[in-house]
Protein backbone atom coordinates (compact mmCIF):
# COMPACT_ATOMS: atom_id res chain seq x y z
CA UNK A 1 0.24 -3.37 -4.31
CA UNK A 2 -1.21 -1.69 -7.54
CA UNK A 3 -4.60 -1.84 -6.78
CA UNK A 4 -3.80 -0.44 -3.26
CA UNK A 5 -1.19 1.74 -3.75
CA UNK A 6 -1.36 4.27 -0.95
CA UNK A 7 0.74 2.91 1.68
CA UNK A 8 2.72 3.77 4.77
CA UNK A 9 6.70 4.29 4.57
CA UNK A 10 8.60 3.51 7.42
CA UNK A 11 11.99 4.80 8.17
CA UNK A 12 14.14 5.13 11.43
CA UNK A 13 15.87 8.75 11.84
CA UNK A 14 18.20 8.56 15.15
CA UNK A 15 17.07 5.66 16.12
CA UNK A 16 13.18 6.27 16.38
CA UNK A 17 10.52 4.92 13.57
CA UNK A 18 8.82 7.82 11.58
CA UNK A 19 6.11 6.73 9.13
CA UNK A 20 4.51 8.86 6.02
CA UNK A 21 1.16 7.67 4.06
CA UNK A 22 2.16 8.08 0.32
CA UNK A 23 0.58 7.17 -2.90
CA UNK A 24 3.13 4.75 -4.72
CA UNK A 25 3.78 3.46 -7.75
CA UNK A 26 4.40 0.38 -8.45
CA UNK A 27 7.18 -1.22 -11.65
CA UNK A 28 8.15 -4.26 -12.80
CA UNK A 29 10.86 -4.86 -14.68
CA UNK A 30 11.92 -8.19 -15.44
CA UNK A 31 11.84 -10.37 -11.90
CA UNK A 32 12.58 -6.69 -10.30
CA UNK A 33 10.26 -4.24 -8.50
CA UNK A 34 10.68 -1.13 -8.08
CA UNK A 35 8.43 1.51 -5.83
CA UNK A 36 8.71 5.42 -6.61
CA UNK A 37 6.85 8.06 -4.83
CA UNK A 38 7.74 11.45 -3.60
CA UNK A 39 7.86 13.09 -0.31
CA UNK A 40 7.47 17.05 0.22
CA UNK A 41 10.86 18.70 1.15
CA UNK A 42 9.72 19.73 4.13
CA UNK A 43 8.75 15.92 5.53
CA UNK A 44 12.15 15.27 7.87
CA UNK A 45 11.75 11.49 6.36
CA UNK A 46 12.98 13.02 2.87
CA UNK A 47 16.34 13.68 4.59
CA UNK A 48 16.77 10.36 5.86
CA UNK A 49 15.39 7.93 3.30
CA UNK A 50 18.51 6.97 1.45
CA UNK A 51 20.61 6.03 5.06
CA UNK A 52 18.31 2.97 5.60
CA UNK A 53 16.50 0.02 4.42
CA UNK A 54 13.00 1.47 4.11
CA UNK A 55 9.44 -0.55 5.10
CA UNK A 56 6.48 0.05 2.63
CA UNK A 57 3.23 -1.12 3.62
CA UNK A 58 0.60 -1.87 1.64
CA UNK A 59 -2.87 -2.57 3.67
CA UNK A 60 -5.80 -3.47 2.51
CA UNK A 61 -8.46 -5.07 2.19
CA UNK A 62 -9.29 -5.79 5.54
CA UNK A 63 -12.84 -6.53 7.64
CA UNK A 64 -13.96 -6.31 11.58
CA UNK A 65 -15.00 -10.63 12.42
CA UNK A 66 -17.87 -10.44 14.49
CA UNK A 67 -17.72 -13.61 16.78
CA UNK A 68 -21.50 -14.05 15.91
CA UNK A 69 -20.10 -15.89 13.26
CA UNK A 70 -18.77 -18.39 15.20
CA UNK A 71 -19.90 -21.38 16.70
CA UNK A 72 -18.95 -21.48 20.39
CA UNK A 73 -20.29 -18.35 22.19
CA UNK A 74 -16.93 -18.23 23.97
CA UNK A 75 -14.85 -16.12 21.37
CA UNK A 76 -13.34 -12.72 20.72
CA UNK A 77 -13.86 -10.50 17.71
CA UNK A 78 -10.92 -10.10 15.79
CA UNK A 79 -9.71 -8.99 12.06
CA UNK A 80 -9.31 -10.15 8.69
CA UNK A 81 -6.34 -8.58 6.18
CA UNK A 82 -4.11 -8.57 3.45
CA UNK A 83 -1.13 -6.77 3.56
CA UNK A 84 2.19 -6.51 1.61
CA UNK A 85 5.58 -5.46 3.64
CA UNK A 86 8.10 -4.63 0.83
CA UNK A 87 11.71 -3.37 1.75
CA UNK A 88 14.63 -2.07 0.15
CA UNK A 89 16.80 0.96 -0.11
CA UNK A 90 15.93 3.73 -1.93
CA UNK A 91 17.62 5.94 -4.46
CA UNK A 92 17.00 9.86 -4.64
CA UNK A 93 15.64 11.09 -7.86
CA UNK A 94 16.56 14.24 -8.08
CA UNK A 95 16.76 15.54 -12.06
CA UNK A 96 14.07 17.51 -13.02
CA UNK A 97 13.63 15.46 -16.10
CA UNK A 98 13.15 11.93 -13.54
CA UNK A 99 11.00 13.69 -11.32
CA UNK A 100 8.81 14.71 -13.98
CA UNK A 101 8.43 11.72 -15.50
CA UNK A 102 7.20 10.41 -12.00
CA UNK A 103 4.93 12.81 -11.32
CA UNK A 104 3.41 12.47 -14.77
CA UNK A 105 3.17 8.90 -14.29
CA UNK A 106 1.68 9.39 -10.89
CA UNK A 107 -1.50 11.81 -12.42
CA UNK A 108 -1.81 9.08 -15.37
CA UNK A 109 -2.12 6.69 -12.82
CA UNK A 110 -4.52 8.87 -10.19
CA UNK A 111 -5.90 11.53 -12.22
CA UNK A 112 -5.62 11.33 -16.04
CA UNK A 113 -8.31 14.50 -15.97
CA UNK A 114 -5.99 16.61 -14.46
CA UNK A 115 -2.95 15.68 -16.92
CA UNK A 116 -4.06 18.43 -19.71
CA UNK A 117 -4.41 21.29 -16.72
CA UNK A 118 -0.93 20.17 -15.43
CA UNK A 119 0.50 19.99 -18.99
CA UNK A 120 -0.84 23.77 -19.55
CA UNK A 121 0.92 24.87 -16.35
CA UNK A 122 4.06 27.21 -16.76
CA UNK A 123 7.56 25.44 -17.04
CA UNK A 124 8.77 28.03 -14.08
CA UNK A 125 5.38 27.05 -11.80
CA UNK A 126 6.08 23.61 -12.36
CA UNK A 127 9.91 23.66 -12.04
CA UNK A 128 9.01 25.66 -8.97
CA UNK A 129 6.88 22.86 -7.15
CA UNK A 130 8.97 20.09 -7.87
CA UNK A 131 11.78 21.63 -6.10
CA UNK A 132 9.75 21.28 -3.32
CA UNK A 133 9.49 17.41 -3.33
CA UNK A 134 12.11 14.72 -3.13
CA UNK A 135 11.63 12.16 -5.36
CA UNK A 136 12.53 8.95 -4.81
CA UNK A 137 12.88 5.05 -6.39
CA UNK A 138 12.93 1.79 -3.94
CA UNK A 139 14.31 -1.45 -5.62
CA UNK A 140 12.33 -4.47 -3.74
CA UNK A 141 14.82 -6.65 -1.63
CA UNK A 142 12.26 -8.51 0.50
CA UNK A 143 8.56 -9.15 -0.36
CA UNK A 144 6.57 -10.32 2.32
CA UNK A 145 2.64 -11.55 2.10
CA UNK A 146 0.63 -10.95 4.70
CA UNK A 147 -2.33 -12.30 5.73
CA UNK A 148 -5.30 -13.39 7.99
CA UNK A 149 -8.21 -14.80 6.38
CA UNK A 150 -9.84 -17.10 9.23
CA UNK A 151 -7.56 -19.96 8.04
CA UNK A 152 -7.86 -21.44 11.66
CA UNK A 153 -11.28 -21.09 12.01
CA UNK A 154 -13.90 -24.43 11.20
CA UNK A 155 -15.17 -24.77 7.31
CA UNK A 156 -18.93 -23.75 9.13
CA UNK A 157 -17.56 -20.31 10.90
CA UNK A 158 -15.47 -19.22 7.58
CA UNK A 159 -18.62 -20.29 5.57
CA UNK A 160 -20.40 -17.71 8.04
CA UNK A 161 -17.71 -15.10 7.71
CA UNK A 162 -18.31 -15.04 3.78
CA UNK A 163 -21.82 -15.10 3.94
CA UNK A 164 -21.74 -12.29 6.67
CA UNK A 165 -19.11 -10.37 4.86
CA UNK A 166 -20.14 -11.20 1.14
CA UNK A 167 -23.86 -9.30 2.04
CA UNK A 168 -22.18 -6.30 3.27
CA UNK A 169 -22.46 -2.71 2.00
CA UNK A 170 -18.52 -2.01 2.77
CA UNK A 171 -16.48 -3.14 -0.12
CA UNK A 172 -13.33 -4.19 1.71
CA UNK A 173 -15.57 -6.65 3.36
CA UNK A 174 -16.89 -7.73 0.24
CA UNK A 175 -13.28 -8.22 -0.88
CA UNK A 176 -12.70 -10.34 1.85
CA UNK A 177 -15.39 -12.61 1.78
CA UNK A 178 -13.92 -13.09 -2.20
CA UNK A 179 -10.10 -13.97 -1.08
CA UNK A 180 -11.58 -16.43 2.11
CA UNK A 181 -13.74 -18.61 -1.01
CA UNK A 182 -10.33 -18.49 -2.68
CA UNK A 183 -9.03 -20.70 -0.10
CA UNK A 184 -8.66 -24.62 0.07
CA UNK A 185 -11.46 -25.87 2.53
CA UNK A 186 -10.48 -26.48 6.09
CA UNK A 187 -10.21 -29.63 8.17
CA UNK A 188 -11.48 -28.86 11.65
């Protein structure tokens, strides 16, 4: 979840899912975690977020599975993946002082070159934007791992997968190919 840390929040408002891609970070503290982000004002989800149990996603890596890798000619391509569903309810942050202490954690964490520009800003510009965000905290309730890594496929077609993937050019393939040799041989 740190390492890919832009993820999708799901929320219902009346009834229908709406979904916004957000950069998150991510806390621990003790056995607790604790996701904080921000929406603009303007995003109807910002309205809504503290009347539900919110769904973070966290997606990748992931890689296309050719079935050239496979043995039998008689297979479909499908898709390798790691993903993290994390839910909870979240809390508004709305002091000035808490919201800028997450948005200077979130430039640390993204862009550390831009934290003297943003430091030289006005107090009044940057009082102004963050009036125009909600910021917001998400205690972890329910962790849920993900994943599809050929784990029902023969030791021969995963050892093809790796090699196939472990040559590519696309680093989320690469990445792949690294979590499927992490895995306990197969029995097929």
């Amino acid at each position: 979840m740190q390492r890919y840390s832009f993820a999708t929040i799901v929320t219902t408002i009346e009834g229908k899912p709406e979904a916004t891609h957000l950069p998150f970070l991510v806390k621990q503290d003790g056995d607790k975690i604790f996701l904080l982000s921000h929406f603009a004002k303007a995003n109807p989800q910002s309205a809504q977020i503290v009347e539900n149990i919110s769904l973070v996603i966290f997606t990748e890596p992931h890689a296309y599975i050719s079935p050239k890798n496979y043995e039998k000619e008689e297979n479909v391509p499908t898709w390798n993946y790691i993903a993290i569903h994390a839910y909870g309810k979240a809390v508004i942050l709305d002091e000035e002082d808490k919201k800028a202490e997450l948005l200077k954690h979130t430039i640390e964490s993204y862009d550390a070159g831009y934290m003297q520009q943003w430091n030289n800003l006005s107090d009044h510009y940057k009082s102004k934007m963050m009036k125009g965000i909600v910021a917001f905290e998400i205690e972890v309730t329910d962790l849920q791992a993900k994943s599809k890594l050929s784990q029902n496929r023969s030791e021969t077609e995963r050892e093809n997968i790796i090699n196939t993937l472990g040559k590519s050019t696309d680093t989320n393939e690469r990445e792949i190919a690294g979590y499927m040799r992490k895995l306990p041989k197969t029995e097929h």
